[in-house]
C-alpha atoms as a PDB file:
ATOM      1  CA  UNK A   1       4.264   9.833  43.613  1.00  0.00           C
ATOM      2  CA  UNK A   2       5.233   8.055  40.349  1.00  0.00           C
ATOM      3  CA  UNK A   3       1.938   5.844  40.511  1.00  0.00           C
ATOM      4  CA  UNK A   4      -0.250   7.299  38.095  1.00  0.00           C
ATOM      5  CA  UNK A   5       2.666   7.540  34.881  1.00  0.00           C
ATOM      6  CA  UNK A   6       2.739   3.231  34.284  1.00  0.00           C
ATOM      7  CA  UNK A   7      -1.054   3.577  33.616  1.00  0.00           C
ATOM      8  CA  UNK A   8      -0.837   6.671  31.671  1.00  0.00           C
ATOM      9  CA  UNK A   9       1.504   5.157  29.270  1.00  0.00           C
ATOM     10  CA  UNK A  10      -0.070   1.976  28.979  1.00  0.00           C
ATOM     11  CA  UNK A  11      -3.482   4.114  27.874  1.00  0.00           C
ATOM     12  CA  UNK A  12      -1.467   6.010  25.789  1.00  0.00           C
ATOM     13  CA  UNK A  13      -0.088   3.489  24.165  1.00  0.00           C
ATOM     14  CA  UNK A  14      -3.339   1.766  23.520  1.00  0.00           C
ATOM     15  CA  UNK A  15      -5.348   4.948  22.541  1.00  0.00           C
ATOM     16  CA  UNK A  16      -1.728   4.627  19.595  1.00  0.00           C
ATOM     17  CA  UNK A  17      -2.854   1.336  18.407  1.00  0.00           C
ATOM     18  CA  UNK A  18      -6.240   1.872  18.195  1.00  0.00           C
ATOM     19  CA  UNK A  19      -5.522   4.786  16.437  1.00  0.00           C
ATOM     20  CA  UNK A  20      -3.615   2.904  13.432  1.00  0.00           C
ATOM     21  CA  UNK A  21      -6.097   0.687  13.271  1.00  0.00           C
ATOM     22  CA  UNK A  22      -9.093   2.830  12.600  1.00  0.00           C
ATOM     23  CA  UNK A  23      -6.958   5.013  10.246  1.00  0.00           C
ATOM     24  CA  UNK A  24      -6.133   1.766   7.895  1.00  0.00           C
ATOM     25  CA  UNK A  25      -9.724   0.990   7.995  1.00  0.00           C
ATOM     26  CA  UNK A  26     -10.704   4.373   6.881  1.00  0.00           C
ATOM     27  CA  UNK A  27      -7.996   4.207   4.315  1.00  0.00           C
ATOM     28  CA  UNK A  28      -8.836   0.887   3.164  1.00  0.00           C
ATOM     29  CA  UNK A  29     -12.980   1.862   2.803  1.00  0.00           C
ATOM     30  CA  UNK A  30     -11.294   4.559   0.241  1.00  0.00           C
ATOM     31  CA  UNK A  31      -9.744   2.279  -1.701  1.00  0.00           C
ATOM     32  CA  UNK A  32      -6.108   2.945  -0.250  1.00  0.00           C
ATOM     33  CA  UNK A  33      -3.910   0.047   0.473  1.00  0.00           C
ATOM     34  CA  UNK A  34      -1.220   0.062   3.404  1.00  0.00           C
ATOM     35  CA  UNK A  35       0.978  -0.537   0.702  1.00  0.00           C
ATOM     36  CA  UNK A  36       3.682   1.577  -1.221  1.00  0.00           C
ATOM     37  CA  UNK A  37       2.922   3.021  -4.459  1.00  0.00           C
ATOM     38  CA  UNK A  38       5.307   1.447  -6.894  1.00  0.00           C
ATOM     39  CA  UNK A  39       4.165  -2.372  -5.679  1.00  0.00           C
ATOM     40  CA  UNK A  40       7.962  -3.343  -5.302  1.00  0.00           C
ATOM     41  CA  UNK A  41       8.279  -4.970  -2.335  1.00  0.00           C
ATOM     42  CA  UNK A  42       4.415  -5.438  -1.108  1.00  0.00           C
ATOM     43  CA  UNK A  43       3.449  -9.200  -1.859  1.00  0.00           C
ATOM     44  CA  UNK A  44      -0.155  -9.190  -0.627  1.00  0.00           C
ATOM     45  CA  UNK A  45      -0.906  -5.918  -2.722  1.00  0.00           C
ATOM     46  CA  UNK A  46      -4.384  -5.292  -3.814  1.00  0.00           C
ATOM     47  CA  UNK A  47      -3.410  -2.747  -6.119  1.00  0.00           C
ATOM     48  CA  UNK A  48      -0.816  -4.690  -7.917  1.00  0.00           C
ATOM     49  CA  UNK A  49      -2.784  -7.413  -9.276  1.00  0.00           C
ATOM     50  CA  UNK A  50      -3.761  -5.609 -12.581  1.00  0.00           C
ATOM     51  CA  UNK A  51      -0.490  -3.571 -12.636  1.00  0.00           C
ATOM     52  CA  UNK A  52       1.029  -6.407 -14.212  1.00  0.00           C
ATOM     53  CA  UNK A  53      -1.559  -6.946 -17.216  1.00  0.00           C
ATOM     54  CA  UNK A  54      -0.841  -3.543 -18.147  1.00  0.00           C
ATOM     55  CA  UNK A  55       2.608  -2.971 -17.950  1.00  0.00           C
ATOM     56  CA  UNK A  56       2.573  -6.096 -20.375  1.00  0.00           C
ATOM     57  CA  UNK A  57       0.299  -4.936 -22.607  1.00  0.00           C
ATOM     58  CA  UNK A  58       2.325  -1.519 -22.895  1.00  0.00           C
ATOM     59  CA  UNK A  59       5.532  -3.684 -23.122  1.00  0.00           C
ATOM     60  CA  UNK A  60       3.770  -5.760 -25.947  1.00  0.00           C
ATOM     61  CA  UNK A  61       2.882  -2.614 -27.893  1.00  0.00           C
ATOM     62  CA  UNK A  62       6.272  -0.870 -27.659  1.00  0.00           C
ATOM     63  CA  UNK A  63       7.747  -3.845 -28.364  1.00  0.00           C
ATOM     64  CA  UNK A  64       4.998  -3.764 -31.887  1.00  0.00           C
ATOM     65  CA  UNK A  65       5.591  -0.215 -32.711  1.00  0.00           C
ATOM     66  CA  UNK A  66       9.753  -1.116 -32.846  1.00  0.00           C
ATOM     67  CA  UNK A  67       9.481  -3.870 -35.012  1.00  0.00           C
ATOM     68  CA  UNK A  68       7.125  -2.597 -37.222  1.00  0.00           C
ATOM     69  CA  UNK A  69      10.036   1.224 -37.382  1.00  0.00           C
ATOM     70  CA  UNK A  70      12.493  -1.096 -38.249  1.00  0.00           C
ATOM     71  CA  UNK A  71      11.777  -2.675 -41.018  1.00  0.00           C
END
């Protein structure tokens, strides 16, 4: 009676993982990473790499524009 269920879960679950698979490819074609947005704990993130540069150029000029108040 039960017979048809195991198979209808295990294409179910398929159909699932081929589902999150083609929707991080079509996110990654637009430039989306599976990553979070604030980079904090994603290692491998694409969108990271020049997040550093900037935040240190930023830093640099803050940094600039106080010493240059306080004297």
């Amino acid at each position: 009676m039960w017979s048809w269920l195991a198979p209808l879960i295990g294409i179910l679950c398929a159909l699932f993982v081929v589902g999150v698979i083609v929707w991080n490819r079509a996110r990654k074609k637009k430039g989306k990473s599976s990553c979070c947005n604030d980079c904090g704990g994603c290692p491998c993130c694409n969108s990271c790499k020049g997040r550093d540069a900037e935040l240190k150029k930023l830093e640099d000029v803050r940094n600039k524009n106080n010493n240059e108040s306080t004297l």
